[in-house]
PDB file of N, CA and C in Angstrom:
ATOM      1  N   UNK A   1      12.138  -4.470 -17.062  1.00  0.00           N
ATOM      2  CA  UNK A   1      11.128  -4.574 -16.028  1.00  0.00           C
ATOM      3  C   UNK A   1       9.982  -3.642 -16.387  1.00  0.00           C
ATOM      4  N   UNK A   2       8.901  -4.023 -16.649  1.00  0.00           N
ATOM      5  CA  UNK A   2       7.699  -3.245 -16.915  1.00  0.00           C
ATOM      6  C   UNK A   2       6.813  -2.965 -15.710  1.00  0.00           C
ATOM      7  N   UNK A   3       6.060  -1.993 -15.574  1.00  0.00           N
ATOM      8  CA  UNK A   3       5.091  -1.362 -14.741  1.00  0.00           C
ATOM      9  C   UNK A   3       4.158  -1.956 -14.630  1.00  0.00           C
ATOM     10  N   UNK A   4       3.535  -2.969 -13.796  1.00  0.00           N
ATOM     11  CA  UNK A   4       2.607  -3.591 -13.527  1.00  0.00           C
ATOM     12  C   UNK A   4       0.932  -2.884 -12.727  1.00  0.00           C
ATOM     13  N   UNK A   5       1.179  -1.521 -13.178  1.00  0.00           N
ATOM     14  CA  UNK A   5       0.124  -0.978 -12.575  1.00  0.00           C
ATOM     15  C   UNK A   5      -1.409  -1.488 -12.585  1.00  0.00           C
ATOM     16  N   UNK A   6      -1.981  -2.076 -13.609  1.00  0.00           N
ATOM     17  CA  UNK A   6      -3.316  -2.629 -13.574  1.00  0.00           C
ATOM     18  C   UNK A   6      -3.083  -3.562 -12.398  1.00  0.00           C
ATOM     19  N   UNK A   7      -2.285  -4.847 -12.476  1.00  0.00           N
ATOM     20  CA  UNK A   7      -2.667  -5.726 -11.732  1.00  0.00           C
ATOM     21  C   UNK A   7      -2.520  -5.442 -10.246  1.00  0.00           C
ATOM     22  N   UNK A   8      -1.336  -4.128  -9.497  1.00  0.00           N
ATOM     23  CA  UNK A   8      -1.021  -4.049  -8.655  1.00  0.00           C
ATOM     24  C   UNK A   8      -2.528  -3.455  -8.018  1.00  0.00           C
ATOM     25  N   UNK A   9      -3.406  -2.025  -8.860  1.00  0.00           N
ATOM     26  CA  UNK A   9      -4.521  -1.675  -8.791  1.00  0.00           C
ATOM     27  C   UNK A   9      -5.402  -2.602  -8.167  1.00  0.00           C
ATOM     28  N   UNK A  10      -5.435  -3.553  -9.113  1.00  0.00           N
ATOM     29  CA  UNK A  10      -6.853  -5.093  -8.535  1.00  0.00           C
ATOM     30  C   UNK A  10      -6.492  -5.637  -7.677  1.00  0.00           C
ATOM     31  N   UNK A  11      -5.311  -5.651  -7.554  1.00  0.00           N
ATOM     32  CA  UNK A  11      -4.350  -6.486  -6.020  1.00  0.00           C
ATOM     33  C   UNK A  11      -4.860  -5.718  -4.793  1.00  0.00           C
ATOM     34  N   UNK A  12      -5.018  -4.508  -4.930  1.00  0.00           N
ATOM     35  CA  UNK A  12      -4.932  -3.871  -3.480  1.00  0.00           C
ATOM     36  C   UNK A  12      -6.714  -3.384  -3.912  1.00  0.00           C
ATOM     37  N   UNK A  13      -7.224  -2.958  -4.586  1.00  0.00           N
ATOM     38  CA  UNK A  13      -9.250  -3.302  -4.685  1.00  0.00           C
ATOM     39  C   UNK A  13      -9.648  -4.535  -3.905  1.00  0.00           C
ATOM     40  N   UNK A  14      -9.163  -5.838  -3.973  1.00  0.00           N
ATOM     41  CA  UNK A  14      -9.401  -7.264  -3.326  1.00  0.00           C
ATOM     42  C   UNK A  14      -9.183  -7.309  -1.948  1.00  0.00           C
ATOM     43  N   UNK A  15      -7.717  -6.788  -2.479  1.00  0.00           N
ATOM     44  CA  UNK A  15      -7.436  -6.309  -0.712  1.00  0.00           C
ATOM     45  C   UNK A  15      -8.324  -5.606   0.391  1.00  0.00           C
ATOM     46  N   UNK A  16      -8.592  -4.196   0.128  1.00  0.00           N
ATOM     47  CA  UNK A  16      -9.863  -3.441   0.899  1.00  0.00           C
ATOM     48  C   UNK A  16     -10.818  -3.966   0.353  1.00  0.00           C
ATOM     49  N   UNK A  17     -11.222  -4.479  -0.365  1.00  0.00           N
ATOM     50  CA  UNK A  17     -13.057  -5.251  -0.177  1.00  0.00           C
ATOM     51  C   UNK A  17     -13.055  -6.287   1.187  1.00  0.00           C
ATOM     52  N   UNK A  18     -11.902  -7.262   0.446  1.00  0.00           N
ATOM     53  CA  UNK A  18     -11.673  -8.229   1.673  1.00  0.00           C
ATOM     54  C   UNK A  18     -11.786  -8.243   3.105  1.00  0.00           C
ATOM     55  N   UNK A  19     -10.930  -7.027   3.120  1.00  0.00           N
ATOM     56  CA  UNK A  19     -10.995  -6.010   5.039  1.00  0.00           C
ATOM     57  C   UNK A  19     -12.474  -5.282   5.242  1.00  0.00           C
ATOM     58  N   UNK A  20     -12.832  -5.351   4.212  1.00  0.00           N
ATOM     59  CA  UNK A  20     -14.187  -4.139   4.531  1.00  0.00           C
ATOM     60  C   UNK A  20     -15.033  -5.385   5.026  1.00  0.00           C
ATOM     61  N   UNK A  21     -15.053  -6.600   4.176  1.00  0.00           N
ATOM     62  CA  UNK A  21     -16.081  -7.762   4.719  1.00  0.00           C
ATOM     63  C   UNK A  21     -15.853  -8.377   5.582  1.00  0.00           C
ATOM     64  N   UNK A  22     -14.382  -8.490   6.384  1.00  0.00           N
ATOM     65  CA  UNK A  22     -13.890  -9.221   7.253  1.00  0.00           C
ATOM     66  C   UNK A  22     -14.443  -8.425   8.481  1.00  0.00           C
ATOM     67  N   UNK A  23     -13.970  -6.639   8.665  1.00  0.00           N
ATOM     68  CA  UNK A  23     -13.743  -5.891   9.928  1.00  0.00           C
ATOM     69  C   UNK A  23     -15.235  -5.242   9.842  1.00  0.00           C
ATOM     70  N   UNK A  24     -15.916  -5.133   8.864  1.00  0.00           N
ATOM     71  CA  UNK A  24     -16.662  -3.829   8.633  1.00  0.00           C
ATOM     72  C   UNK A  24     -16.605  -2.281   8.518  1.00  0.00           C
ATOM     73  N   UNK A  25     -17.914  -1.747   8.294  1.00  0.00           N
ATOM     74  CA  UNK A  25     -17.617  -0.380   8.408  1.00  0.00           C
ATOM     75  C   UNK A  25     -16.791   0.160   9.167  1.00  0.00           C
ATOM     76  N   UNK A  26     -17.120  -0.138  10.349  1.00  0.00           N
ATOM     77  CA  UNK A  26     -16.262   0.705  11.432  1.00  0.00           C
ATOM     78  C   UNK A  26     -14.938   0.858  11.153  1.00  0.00           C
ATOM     79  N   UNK A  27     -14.067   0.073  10.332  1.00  0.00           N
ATOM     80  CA  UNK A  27     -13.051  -0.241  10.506  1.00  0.00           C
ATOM     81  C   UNK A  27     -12.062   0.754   9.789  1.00  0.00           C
ATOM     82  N   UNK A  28     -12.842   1.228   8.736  1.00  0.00           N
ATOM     83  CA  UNK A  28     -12.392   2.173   7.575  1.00  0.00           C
ATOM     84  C   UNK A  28     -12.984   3.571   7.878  1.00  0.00           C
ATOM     85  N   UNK A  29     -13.042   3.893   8.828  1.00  0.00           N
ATOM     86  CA  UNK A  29     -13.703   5.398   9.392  1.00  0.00           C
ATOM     87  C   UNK A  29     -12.635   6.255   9.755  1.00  0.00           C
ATOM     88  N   UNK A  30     -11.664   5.593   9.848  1.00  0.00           N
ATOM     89  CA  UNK A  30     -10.654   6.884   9.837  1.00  0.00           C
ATOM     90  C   UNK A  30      -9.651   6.983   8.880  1.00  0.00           C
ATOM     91  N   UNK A  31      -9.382   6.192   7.909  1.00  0.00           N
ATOM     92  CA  UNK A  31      -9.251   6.053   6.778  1.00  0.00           C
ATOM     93  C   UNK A  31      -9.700   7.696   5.733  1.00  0.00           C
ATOM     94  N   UNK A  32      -9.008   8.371   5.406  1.00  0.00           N
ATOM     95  CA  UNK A  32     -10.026   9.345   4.493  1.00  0.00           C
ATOM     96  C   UNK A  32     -10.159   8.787   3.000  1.00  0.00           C
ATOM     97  N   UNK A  33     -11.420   9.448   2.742  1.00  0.00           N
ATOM     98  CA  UNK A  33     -11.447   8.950   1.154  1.00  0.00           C
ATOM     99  C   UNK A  33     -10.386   9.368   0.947  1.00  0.00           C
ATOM    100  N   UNK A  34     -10.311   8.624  -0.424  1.00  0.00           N
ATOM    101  CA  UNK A  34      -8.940   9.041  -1.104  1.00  0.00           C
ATOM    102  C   UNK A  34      -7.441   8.395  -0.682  1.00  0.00           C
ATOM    103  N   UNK A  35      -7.922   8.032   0.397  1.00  0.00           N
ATOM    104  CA  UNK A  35      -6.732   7.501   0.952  1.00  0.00           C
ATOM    105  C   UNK A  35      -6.489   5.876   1.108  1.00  0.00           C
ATOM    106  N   UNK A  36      -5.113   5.278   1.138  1.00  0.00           N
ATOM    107  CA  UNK A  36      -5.387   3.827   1.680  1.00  0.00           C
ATOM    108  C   UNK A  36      -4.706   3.582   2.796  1.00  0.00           C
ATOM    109  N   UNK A  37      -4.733   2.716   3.770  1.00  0.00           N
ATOM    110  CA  UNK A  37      -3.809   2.590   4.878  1.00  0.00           C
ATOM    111  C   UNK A  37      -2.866   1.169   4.429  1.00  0.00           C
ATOM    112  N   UNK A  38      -1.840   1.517   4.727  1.00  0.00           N
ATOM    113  CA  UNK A  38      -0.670   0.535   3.979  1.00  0.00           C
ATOM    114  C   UNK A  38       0.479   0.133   5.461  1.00  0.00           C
ATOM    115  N   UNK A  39       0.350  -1.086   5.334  1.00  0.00           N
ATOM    116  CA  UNK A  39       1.492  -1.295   6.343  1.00  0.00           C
ATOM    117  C   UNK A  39       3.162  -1.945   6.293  1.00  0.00           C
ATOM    118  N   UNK A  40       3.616  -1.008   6.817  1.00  0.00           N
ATOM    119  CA  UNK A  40       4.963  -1.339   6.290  1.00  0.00           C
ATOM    120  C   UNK A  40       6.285  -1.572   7.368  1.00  0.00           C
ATOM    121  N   UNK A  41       6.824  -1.694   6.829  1.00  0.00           N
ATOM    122  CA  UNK A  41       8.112  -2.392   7.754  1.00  0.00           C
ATOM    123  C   UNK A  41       8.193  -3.941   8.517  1.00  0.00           C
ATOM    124  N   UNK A  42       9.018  -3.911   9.596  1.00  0.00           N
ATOM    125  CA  UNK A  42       9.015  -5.582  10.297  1.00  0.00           C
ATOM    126  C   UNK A  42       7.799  -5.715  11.053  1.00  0.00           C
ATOM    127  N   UNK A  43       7.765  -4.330  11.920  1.00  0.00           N
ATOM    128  CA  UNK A  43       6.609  -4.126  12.716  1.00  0.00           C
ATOM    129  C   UNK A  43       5.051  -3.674  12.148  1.00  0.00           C
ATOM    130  N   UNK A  44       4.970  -3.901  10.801  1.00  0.00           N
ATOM    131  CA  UNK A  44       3.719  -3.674   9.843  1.00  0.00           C
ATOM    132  C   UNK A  44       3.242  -1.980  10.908  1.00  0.00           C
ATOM    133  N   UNK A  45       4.123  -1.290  10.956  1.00  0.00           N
ATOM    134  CA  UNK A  45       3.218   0.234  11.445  1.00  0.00           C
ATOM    135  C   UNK A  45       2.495   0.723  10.486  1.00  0.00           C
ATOM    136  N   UNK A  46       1.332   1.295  10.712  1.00  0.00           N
ATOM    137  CA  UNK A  46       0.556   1.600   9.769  1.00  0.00           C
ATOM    138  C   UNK A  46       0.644   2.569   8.990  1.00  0.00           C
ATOM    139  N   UNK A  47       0.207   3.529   7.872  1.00  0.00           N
ATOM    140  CA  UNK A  47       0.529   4.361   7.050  1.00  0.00           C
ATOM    141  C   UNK A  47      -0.804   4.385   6.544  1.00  0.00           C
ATOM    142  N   UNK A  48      -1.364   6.169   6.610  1.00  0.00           N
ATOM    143  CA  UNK A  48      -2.452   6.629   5.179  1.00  0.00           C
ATOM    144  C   UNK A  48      -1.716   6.834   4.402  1.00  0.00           C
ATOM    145  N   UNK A  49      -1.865   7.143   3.206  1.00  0.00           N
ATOM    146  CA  UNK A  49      -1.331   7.228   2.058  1.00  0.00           C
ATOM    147  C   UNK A  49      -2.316   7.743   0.875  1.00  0.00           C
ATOM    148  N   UNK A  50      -2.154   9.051   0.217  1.00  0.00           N
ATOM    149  CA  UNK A  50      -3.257   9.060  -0.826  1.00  0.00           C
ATOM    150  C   UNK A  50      -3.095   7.953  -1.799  1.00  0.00           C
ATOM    151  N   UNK A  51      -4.327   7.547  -2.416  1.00  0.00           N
ATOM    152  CA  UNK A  51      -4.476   6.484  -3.687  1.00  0.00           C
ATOM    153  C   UNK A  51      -3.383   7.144  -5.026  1.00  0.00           C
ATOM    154  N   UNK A  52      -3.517   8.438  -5.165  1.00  0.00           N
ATOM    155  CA  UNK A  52      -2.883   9.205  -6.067  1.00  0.00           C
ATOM    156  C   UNK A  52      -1.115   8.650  -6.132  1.00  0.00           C
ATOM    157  N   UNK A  53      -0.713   7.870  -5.011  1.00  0.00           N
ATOM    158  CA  UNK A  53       0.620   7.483  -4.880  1.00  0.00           C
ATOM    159  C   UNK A  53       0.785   6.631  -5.700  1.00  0.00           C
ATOM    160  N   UNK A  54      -0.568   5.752  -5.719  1.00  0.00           N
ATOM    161  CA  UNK A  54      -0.377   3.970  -6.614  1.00  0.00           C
ATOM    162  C   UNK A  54      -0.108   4.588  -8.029  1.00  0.00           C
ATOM    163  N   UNK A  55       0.351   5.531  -8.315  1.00  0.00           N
ATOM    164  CA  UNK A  55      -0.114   6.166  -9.937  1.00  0.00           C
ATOM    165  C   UNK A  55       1.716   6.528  -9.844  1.00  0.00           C
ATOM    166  N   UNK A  56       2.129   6.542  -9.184  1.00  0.00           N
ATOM    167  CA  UNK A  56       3.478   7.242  -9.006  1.00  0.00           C
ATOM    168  C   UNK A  56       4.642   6.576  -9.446  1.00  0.00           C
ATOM    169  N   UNK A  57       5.360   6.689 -10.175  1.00  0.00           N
ATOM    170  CA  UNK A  57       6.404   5.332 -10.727  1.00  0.00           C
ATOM    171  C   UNK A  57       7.259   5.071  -9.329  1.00  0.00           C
ATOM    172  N   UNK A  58       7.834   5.988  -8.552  1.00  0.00           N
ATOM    173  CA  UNK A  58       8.634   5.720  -7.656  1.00  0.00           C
ATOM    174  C   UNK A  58       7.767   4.484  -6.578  1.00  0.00           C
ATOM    175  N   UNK A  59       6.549   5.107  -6.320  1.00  0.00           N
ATOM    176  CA  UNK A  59       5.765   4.041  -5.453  1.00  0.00           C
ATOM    177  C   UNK A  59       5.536   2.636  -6.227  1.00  0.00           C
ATOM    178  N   UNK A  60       4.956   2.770  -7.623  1.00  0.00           N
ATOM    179  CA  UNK A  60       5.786   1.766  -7.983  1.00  0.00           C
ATOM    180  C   UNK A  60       6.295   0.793  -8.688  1.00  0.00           C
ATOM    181  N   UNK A  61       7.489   1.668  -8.022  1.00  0.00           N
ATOM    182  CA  UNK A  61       8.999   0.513  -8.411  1.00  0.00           C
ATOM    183  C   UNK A  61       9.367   0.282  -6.726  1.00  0.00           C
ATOM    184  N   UNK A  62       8.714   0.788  -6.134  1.00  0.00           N
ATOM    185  CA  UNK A  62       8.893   0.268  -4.572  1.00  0.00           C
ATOM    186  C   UNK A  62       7.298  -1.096  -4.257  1.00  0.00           C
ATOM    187  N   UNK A  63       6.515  -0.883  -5.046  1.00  0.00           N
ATOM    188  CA  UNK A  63       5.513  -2.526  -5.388  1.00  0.00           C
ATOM    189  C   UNK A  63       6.277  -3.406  -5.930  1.00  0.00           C
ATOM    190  N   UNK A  64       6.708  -2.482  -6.684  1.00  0.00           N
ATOM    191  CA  UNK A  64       7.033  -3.837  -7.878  1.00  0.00           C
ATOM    192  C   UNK A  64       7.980  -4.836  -7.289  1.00  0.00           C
ATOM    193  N   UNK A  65       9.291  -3.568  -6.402  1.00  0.00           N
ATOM    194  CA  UNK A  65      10.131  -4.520  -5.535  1.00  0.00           C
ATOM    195  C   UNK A  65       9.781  -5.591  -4.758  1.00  0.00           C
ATOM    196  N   UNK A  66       9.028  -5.112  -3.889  1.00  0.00           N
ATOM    197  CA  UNK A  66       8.541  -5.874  -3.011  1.00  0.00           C
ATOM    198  C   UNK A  66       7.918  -6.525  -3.435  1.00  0.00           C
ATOM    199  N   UNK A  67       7.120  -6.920  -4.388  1.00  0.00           N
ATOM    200  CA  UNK A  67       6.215  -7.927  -5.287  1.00  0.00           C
ATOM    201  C   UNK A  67       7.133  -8.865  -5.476  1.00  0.00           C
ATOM    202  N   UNK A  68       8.439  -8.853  -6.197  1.00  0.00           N
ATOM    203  CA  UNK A  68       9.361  -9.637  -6.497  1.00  0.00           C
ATOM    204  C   UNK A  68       9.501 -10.522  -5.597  1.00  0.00           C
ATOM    205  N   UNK A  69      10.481  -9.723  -4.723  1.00  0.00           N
ATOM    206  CA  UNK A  69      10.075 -10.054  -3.020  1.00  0.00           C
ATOM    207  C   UNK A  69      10.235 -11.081  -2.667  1.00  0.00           C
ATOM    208  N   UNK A  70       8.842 -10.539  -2.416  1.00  0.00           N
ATOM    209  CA  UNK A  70       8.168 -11.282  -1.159  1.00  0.00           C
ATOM    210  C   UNK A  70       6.508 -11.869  -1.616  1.00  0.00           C
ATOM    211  N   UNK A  71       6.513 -11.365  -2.701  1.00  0.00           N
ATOM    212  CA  UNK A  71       4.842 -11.506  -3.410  1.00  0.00           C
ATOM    213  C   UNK A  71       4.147 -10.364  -2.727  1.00  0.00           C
ATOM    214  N   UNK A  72       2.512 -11.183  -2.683  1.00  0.00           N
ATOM    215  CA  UNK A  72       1.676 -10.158  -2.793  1.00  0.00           C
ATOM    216  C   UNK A  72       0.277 -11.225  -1.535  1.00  0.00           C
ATOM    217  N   UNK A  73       0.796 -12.156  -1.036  1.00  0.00           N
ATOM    218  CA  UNK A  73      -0.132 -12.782  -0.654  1.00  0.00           C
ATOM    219  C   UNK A  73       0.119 -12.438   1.234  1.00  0.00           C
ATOM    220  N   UNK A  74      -0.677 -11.456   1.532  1.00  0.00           N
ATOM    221  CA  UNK A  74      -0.737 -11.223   2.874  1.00  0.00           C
ATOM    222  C   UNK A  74      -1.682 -11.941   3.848  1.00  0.00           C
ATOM    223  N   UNK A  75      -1.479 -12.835   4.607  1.00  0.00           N
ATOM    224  CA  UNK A  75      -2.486 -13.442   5.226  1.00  0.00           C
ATOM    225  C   UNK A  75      -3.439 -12.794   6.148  1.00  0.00           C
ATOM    226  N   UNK A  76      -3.028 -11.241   6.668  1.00  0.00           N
ATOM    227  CA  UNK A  76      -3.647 -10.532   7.407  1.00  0.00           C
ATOM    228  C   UNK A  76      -4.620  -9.458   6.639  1.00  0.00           C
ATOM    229  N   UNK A  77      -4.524  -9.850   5.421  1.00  0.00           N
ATOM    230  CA  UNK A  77      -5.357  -8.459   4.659  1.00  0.00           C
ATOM    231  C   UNK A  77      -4.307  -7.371   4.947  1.00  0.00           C
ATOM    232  N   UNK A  78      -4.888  -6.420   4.085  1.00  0.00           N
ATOM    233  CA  UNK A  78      -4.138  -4.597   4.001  1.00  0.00           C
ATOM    234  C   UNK A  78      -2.509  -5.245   3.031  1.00  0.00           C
ATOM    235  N   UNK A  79      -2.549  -3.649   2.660  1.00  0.00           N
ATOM    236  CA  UNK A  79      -1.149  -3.785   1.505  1.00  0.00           C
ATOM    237  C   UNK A  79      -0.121  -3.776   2.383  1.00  0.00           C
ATOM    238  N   UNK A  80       0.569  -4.753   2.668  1.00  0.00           N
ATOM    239  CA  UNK A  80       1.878  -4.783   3.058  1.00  0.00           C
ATOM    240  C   UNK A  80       3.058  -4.786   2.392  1.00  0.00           C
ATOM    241  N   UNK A  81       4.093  -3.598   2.575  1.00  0.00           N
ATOM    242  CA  UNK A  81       5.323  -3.597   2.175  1.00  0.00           C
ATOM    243  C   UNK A  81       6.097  -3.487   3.572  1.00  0.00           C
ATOM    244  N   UNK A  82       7.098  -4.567   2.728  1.00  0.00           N
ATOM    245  CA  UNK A  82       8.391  -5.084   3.838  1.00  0.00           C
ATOM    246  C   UNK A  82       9.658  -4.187   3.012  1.00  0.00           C
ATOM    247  N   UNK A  83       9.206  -2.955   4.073  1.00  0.00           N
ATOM    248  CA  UNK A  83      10.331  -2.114   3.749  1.00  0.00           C
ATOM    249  C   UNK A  83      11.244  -1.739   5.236  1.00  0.00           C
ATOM    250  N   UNK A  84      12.751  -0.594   5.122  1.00  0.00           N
ATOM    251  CA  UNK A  84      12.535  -0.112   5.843  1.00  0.00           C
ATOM    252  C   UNK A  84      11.322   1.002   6.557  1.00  0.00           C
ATOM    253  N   UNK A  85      10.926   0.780   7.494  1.00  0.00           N
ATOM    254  CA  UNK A  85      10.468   2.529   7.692  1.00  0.00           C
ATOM    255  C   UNK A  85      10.854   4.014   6.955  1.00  0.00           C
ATOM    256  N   UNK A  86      12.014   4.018   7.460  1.00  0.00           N
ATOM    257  CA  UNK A  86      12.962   5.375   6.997  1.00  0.00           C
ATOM    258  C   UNK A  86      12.543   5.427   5.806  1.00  0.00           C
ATOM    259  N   UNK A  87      13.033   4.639   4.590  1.00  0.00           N
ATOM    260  CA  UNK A  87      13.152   4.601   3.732  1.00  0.00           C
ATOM    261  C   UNK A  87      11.789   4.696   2.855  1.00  0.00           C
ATOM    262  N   UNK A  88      10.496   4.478   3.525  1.00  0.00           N
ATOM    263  CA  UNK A  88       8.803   4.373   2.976  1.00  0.00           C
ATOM    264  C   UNK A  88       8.699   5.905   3.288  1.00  0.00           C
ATOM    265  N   UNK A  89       8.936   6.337   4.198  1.00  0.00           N
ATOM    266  CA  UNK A  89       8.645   7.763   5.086  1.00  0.00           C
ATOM    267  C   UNK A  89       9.315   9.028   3.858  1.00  0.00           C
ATOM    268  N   UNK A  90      10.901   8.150   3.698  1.00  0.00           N
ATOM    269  CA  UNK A  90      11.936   9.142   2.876  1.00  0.00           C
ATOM    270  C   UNK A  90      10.920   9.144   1.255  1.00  0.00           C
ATOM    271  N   UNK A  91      10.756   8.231   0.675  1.00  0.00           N
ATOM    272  CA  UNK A  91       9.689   8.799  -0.534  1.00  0.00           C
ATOM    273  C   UNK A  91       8.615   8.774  -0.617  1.00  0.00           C
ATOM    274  N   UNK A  92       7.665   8.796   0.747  1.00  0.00           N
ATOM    275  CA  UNK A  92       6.094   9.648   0.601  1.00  0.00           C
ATOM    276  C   UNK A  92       6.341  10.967   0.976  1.00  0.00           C
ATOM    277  N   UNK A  93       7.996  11.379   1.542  1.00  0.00           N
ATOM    278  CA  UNK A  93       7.936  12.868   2.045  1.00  0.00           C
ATOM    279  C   UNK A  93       8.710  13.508   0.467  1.00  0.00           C
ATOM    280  N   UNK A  94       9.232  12.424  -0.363  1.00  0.00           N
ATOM    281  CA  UNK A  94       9.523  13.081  -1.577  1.00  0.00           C
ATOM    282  C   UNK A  94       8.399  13.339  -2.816  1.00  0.00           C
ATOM    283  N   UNK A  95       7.180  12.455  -2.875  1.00  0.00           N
ATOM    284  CA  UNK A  95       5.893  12.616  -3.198  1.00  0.00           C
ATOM    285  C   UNK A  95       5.215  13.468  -2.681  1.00  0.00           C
ATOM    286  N   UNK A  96       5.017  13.950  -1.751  1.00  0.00           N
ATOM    287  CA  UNK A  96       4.629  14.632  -0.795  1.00  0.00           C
ATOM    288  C   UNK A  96       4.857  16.072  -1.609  1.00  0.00           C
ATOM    289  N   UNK A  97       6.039  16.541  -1.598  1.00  0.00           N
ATOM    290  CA  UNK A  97       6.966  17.826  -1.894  1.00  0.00           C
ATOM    291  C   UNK A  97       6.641  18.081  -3.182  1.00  0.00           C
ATOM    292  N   UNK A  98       6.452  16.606  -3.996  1.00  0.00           N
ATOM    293  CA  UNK A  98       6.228  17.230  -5.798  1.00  0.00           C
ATOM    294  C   UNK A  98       4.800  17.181  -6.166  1.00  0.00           C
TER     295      UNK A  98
END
């Protein structure tokens, strides 16, 4: 299984252009640079997240999973992973720490 980092990169660039032209400015104002908002679980709860994560092998091999998945085609815009909660929370607080 290889690291698909370029394409996952342009996957989620398309993604926030897309939302930026759909919602507008306003929409990304609390958003910090640097950051992306990612939604995850059954209940899509929302998540910032630094960009610095997409660079992270653990984050992903948690894309890549979910790429397998479920794909990559969200009809609502924003990066969605169909994860548990717990389990998204348990390695941005282990990213987090290193």
């Amino acid at each position: 299984m290889g690291i698909r980092f370029p394409s996952l990169v342009l996957h989620a660039k398309q993604i926030f252009k897309s939302q930026y032209h759909l919602h507008g400015r306003n929409q990304f104002n609390n958003v910090p640079k640097g950051h992306i908002a990612v939604y995850v679980g059954e209940f899509q709860k929302r998540f910032v997240v630094p960009i610095s994560y997409l660079k992270h092998p653990k984050f992903l091999d948690l894309l890549n999973r979910v790429e397998e998945e479920f794909g990559f085609n969200h009809p609502m815009g924003g990066l969605t992973i169909l994860c548990k909660e717990e389990a998204f929370i348990n390695l941005t607080s282990q990213l987090h720490a290193s």
